[in-house]
C-alpha atoms as a PDB file:
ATOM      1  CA  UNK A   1      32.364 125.791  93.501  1.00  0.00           C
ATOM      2  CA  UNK A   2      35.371 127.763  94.701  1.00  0.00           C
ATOM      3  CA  UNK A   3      37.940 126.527  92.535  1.00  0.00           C
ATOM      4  CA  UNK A   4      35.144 127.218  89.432  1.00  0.00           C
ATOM      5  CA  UNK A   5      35.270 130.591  90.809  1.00  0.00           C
ATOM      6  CA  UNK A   6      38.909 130.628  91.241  1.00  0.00           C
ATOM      7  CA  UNK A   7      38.910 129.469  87.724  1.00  0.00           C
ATOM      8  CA  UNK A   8      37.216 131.913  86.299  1.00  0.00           C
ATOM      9  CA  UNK A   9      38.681 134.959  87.858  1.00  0.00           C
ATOM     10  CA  UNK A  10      42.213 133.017  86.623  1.00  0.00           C
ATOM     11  CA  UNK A  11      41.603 132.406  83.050  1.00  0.00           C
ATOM     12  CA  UNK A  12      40.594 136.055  82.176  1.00  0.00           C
ATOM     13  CA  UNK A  13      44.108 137.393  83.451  1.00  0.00           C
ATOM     14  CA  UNK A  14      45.916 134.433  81.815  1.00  0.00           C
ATOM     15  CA  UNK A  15      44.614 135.390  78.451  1.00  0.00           C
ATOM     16  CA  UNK A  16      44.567 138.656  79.064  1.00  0.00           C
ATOM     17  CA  UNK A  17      48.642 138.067  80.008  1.00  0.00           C
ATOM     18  CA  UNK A  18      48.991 136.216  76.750  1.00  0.00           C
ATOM     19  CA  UNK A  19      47.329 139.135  74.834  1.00  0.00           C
ATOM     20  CA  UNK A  20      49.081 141.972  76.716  1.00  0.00           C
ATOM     21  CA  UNK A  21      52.282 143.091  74.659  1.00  0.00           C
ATOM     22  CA  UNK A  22      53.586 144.126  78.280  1.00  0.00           C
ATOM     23  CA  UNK A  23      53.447 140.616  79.550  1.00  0.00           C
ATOM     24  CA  UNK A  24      53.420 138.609  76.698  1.00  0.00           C
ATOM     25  CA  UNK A  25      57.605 138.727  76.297  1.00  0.00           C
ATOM     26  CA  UNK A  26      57.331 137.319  80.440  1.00  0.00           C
ATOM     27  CA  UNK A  27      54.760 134.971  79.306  1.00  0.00           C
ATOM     28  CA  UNK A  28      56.903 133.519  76.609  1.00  0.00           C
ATOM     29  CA  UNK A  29      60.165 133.272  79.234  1.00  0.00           C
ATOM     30  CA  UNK A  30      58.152 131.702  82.308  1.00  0.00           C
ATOM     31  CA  UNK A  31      56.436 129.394  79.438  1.00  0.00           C
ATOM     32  CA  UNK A  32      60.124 128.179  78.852  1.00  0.00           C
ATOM     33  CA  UNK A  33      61.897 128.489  82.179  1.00  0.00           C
ATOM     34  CA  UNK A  34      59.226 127.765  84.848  1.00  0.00           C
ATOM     35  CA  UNK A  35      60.056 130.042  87.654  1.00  0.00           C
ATOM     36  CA  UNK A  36      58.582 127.380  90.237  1.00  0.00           C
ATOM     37  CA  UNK A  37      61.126 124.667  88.299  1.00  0.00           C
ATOM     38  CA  UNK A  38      64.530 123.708  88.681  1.00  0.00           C
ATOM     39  CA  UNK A  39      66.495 124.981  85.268  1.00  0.00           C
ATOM     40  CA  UNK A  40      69.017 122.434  83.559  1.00  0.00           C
ATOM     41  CA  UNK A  41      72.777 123.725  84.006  1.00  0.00           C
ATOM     42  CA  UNK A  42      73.072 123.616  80.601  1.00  0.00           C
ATOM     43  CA  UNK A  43      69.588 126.342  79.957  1.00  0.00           C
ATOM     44  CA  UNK A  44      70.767 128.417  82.315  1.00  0.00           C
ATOM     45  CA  UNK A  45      72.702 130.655  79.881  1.00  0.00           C
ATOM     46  CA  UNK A  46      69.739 130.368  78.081  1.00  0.00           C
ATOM     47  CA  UNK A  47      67.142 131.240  80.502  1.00  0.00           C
ATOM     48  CA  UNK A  48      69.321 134.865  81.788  1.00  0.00           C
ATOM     49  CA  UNK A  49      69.836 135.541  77.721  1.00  0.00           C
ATOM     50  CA  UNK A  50      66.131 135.123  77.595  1.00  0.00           C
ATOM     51  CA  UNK A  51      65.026 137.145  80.618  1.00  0.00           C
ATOM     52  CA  UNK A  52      67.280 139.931  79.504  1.00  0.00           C
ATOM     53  CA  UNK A  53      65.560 139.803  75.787  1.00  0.00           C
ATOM     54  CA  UNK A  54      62.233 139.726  77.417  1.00  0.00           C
ATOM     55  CA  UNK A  55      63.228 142.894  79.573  1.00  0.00           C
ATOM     56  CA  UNK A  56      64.015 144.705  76.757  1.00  0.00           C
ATOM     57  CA  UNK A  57      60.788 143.795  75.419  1.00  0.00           C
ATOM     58  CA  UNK A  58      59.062 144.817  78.248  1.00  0.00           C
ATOM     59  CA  UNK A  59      60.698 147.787  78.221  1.00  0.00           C
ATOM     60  CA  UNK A  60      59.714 148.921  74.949  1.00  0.00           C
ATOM     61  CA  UNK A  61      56.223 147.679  75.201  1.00  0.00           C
ATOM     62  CA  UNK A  62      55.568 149.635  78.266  1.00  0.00           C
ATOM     63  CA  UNK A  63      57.370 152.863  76.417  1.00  0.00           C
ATOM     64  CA  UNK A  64      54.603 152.401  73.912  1.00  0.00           C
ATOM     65  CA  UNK A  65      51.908 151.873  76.444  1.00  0.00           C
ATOM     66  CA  UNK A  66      52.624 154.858  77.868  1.00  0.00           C
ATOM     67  CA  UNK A  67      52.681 157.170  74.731  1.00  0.00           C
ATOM     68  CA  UNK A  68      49.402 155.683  74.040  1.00  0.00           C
ATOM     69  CA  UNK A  69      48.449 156.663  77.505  1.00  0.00           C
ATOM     70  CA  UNK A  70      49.330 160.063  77.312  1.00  0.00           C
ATOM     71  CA  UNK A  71      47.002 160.381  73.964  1.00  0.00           C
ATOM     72  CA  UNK A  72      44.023 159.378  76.178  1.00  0.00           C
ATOM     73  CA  UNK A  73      41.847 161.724  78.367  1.00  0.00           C
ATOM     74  CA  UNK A  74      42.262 159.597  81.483  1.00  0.00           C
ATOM     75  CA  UNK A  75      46.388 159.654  81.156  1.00  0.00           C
ATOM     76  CA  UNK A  76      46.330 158.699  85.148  1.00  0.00           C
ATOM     77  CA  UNK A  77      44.820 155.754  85.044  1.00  0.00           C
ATOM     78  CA  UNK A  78      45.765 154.438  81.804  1.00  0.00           C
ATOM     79  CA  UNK A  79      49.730 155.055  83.414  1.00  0.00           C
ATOM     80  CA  UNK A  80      48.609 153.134  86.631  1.00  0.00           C
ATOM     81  CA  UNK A  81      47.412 150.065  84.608  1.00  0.00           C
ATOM     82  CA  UNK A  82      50.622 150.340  82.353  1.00  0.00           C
ATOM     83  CA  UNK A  83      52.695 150.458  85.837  1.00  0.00           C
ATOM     84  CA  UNK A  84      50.943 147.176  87.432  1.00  0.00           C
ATOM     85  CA  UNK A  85      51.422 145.614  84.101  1.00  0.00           C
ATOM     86  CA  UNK A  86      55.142 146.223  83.311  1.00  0.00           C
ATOM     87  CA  UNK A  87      55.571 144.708  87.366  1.00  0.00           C
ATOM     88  CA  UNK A  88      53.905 141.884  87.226  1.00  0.00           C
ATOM     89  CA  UNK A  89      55.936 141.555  83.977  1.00  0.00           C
ATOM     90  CA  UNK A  90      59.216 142.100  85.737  1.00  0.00           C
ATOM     91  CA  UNK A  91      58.287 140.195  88.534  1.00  0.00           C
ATOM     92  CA  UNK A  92      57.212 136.995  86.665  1.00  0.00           C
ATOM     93  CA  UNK A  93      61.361 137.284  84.848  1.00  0.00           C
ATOM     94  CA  UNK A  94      62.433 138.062  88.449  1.00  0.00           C
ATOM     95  CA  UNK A  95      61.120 135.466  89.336  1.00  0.00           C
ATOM     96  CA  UNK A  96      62.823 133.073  85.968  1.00  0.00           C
ATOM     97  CA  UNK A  97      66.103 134.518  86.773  1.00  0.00           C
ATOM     98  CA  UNK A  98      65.412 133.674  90.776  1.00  0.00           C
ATOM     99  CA  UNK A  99      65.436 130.270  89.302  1.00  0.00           C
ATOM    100  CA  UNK A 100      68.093 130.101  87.134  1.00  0.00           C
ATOM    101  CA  UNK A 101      70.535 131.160  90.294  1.00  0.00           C
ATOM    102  CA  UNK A 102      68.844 128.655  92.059  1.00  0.00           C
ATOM    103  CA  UNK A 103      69.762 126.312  89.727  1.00  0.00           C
ATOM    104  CA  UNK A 104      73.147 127.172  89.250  1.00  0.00           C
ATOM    105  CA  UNK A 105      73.766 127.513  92.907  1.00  0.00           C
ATOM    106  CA  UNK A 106      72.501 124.023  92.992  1.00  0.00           C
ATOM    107  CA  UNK A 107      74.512 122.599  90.072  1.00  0.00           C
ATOM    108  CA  UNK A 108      77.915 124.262  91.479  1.00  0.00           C
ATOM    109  CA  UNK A 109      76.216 122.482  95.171  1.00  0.00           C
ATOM    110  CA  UNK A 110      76.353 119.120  93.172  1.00  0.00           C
ATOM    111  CA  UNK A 111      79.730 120.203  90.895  1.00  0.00           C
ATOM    112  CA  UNK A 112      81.448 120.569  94.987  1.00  0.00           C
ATOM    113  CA  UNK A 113      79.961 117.607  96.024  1.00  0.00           C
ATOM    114  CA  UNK A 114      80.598 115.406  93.069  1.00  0.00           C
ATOM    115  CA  UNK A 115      84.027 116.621  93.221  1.00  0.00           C
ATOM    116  CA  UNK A 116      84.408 116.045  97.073  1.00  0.00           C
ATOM    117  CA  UNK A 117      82.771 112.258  96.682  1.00  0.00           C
ATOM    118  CA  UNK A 118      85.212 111.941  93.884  1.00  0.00           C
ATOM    119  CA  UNK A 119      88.120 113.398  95.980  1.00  0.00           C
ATOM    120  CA  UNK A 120      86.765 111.049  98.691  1.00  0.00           C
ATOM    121  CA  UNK A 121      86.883 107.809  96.420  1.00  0.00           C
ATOM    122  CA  UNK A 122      90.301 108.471  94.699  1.00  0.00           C
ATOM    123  CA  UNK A 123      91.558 108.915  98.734  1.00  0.00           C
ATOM    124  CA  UNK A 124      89.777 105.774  99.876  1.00  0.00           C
ATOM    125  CA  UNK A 125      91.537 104.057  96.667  1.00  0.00           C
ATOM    126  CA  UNK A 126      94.460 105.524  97.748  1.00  0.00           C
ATOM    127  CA  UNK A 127      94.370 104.388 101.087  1.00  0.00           C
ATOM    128  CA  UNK A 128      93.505 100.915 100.242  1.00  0.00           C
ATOM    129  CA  UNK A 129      96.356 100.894  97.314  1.00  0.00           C
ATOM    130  CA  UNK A 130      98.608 101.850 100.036  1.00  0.00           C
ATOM    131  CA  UNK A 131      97.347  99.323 102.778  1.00  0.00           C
ATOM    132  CA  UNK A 132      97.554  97.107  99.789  1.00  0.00           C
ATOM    133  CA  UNK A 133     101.255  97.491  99.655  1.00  0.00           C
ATOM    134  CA  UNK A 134     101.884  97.728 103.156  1.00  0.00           C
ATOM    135  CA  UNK A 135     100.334  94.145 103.372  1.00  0.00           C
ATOM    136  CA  UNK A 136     102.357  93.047 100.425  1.00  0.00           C
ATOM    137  CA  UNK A 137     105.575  94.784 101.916  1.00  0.00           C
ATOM    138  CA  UNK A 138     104.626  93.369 105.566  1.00  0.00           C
ATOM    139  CA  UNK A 139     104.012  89.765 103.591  1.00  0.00           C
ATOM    140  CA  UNK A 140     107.658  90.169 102.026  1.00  0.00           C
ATOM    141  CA  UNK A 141     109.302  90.991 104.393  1.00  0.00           C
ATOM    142  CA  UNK A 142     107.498  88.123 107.001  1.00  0.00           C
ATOM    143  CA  UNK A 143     108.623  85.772 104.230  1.00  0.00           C
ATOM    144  CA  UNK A 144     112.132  86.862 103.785  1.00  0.00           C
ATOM    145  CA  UNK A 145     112.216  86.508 107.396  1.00  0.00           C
ATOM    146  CA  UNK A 146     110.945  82.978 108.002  1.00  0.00           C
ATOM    147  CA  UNK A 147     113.448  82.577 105.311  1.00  0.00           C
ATOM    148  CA  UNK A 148     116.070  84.010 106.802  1.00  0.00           C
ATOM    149  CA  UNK A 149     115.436  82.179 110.104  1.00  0.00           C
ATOM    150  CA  UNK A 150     115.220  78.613 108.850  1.00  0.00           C
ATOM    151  CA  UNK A 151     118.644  79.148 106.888  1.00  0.00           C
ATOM    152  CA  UNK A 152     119.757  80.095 110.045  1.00  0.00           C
ATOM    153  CA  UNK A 153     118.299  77.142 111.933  1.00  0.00           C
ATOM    154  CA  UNK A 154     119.569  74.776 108.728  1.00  0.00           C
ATOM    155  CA  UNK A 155     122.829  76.503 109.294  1.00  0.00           C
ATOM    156  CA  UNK A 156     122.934  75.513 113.276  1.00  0.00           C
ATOM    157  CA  UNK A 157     121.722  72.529 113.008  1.00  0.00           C
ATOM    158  CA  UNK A 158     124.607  71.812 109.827  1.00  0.00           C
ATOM    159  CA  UNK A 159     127.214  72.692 112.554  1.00  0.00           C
ATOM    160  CA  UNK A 160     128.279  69.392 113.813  1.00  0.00           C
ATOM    161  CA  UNK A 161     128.612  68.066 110.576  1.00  0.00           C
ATOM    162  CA  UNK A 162     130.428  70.982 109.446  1.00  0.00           C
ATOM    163  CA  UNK A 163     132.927  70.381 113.039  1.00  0.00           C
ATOM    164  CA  UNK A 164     132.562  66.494 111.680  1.00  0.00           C
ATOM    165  CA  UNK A 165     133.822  67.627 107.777  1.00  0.00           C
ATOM    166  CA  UNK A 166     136.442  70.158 109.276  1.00  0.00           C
ATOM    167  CA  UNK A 167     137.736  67.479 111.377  1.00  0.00           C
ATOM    168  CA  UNK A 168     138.176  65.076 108.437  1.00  0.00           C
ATOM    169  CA  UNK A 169     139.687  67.728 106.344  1.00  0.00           C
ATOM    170  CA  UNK A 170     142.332  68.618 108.823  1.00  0.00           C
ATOM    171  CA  UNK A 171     143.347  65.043 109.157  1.00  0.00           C
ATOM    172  CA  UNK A 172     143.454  64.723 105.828  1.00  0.00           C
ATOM    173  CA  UNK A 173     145.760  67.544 105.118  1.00  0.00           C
ATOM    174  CA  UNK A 174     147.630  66.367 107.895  1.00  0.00           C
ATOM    175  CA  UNK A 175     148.320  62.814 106.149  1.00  0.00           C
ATOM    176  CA  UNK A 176     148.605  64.352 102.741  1.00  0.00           C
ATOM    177  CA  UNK A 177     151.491  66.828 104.598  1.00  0.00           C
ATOM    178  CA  UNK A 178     152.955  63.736 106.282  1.00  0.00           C
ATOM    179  CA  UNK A 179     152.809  62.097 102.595  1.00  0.00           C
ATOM    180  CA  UNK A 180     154.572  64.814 101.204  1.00  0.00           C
ATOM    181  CA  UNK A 181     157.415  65.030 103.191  1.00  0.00           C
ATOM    182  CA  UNK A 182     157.784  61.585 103.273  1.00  0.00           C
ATOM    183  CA  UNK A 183     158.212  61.619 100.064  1.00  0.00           C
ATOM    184  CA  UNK A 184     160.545  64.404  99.700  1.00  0.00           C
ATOM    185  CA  UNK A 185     162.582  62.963 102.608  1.00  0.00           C
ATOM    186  CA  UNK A 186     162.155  59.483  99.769  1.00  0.00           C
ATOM    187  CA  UNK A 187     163.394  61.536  97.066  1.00  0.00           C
ATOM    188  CA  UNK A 188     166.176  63.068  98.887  1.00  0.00           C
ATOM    189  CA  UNK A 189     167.194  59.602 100.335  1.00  0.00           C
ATOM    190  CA  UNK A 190     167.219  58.075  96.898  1.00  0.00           C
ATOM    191  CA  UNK A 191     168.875  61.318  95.161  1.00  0.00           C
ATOM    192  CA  UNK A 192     171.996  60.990  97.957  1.00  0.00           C
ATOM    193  CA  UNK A 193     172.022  57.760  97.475  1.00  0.00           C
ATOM    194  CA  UNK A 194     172.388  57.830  93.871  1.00  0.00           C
ATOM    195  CA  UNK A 195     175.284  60.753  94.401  1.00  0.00           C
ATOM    196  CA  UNK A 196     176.946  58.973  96.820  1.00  0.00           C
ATOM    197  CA  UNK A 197     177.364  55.649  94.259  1.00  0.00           C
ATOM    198  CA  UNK A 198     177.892  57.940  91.648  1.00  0.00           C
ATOM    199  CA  UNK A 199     181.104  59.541  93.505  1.00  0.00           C
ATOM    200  CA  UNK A 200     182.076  56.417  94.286  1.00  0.00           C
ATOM    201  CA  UNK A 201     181.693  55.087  90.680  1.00  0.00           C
ATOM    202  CA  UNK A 202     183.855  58.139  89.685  1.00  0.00           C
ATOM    203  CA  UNK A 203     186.743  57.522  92.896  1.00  0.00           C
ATOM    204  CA  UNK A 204     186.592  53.567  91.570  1.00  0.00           C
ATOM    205  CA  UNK A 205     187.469  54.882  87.939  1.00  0.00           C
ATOM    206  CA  UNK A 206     189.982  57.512  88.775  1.00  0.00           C
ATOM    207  CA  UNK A 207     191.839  54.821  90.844  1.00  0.00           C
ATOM    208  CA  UNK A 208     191.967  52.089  88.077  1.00  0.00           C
ATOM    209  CA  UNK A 209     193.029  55.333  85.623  1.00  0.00           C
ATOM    210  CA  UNK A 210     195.725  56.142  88.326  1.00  0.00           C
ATOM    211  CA  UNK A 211     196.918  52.181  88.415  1.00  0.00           C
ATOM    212  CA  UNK A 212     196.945  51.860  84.539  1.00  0.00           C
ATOM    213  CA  UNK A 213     198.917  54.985  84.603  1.00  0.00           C
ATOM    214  CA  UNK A 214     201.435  53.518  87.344  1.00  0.00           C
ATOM    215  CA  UNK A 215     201.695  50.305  85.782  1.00  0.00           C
ATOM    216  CA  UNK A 216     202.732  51.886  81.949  1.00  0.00           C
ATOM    217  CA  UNK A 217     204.880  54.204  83.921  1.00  0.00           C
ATOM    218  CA  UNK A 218     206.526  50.515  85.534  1.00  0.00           C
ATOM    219  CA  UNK A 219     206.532  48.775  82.480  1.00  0.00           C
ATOM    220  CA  UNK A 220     208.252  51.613  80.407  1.00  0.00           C
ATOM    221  CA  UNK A 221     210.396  51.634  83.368  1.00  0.00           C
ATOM    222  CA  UNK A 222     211.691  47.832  83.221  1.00  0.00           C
ATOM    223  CA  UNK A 223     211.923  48.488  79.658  1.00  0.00           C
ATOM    224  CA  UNK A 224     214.143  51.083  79.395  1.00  0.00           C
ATOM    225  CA  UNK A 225     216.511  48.957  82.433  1.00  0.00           C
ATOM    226  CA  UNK A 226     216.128  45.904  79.919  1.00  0.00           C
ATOM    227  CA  UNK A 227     218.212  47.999  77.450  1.00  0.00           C
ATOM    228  CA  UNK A 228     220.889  48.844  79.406  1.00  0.00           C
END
């Protein structure tokens, strides 16, 4: 029973809003924008454009309200209604553009937060990119140093053979020196030996030349006594 009465006293002053050029501009906006609602960012332009139109609506409406007023023996009360009509009017865009700050507090609330969550998530990739590397680099440089160490432990453990090789290398140059200047010591043998028989070879011939020599110079000699 009390919301049929509710209803009733509600309906008249909801049609009577529709009908009323004071509130109708209002009625139109909050019909739109629901002041209770939350406004879409994108409306919001929309909605403050609209409440501003429907001020300026009011405005006139009540300017005409009250020149009617003033053409009416009862002028006082006629200006009172006008008054609690153009407020209600205002208050119900009031209450639109109450909303549409609301909403665009709320949407820059979400823009922040969006952009701190994605701030948050690029610096959590970034982190893990990095760690990412720093496990790769840590990886490398593990690896290069196992590396390095079993070269090293190849290389120690190579050494005797390497003492081993040097060894066999030293003796080796050490008979190929000895082979050399045994050889050399051979070649200058033979070569002193071959100027030694070739001096004497020349001495042997010089001689015989000298002995022909003094045996023409004897037989020219006993020739030329012969012809005495």
């Amino acid at each position: 029973m009390l919301f049929l009465a509710l209803f009733a006293v509600i309906s008249p002053l909801r049609a009577a809003s529709e009908d009323d050029p004071i509130r109708l501009p209002a009625s139109a906006v909050t019909r739109d924008f629901p002041p209770g609602g939350s406004i879409d960012e994108g409306r919001i332009p929309a909605a403050r454009a609209a409440v501003e139109q429907a001020r300026r609506s009011v405005a006139w409406a009540v300017y005409d309200a009250e020149s009617a007023c003033r053409r009416r023996f009862f002028v006082s009360d006629c200006l009172d209604d006008v008054r609690l009509r153009s407020r209600a009017a205002y208050a119900d865009l009031r209450e639109v553009e109450i909303a549409a700050a609301r909403s665009e507090r709320e949407a820059a609330d979400r823009s922040r937060q969006e952009a701190r969550d994605r701030n948050a998530a690029d610096a959590a990739a970034r982190e893990a990119e990095a760690a990412a590397d720093r496990a790769r680099n840590e990886a490398e440089q593990a690896r290069r140093q196992s590396a390095a160490e079993a070269e090293r432990a190849r290389f120690d453990a190579a050494a005797p053979e390497r003492a081993r090789n040097a060894e066999r290398d030293e003796a080796r140059r050490a008979d190929q020196a000895t082979t050399r200047e045994r050889a050399l010591a051979e070649t200058a043998r033979r070569e002193a030996d071959a100027r030694r028989a070739w001096e004497r070879k020349q001495a042997e011939a010089k001689a015989r030349q000298e002995e022909m020599a003094r045996r023409r110079a004897e037989r020219h000699g006993e020739a030329a006594d012969g012809a005495q």
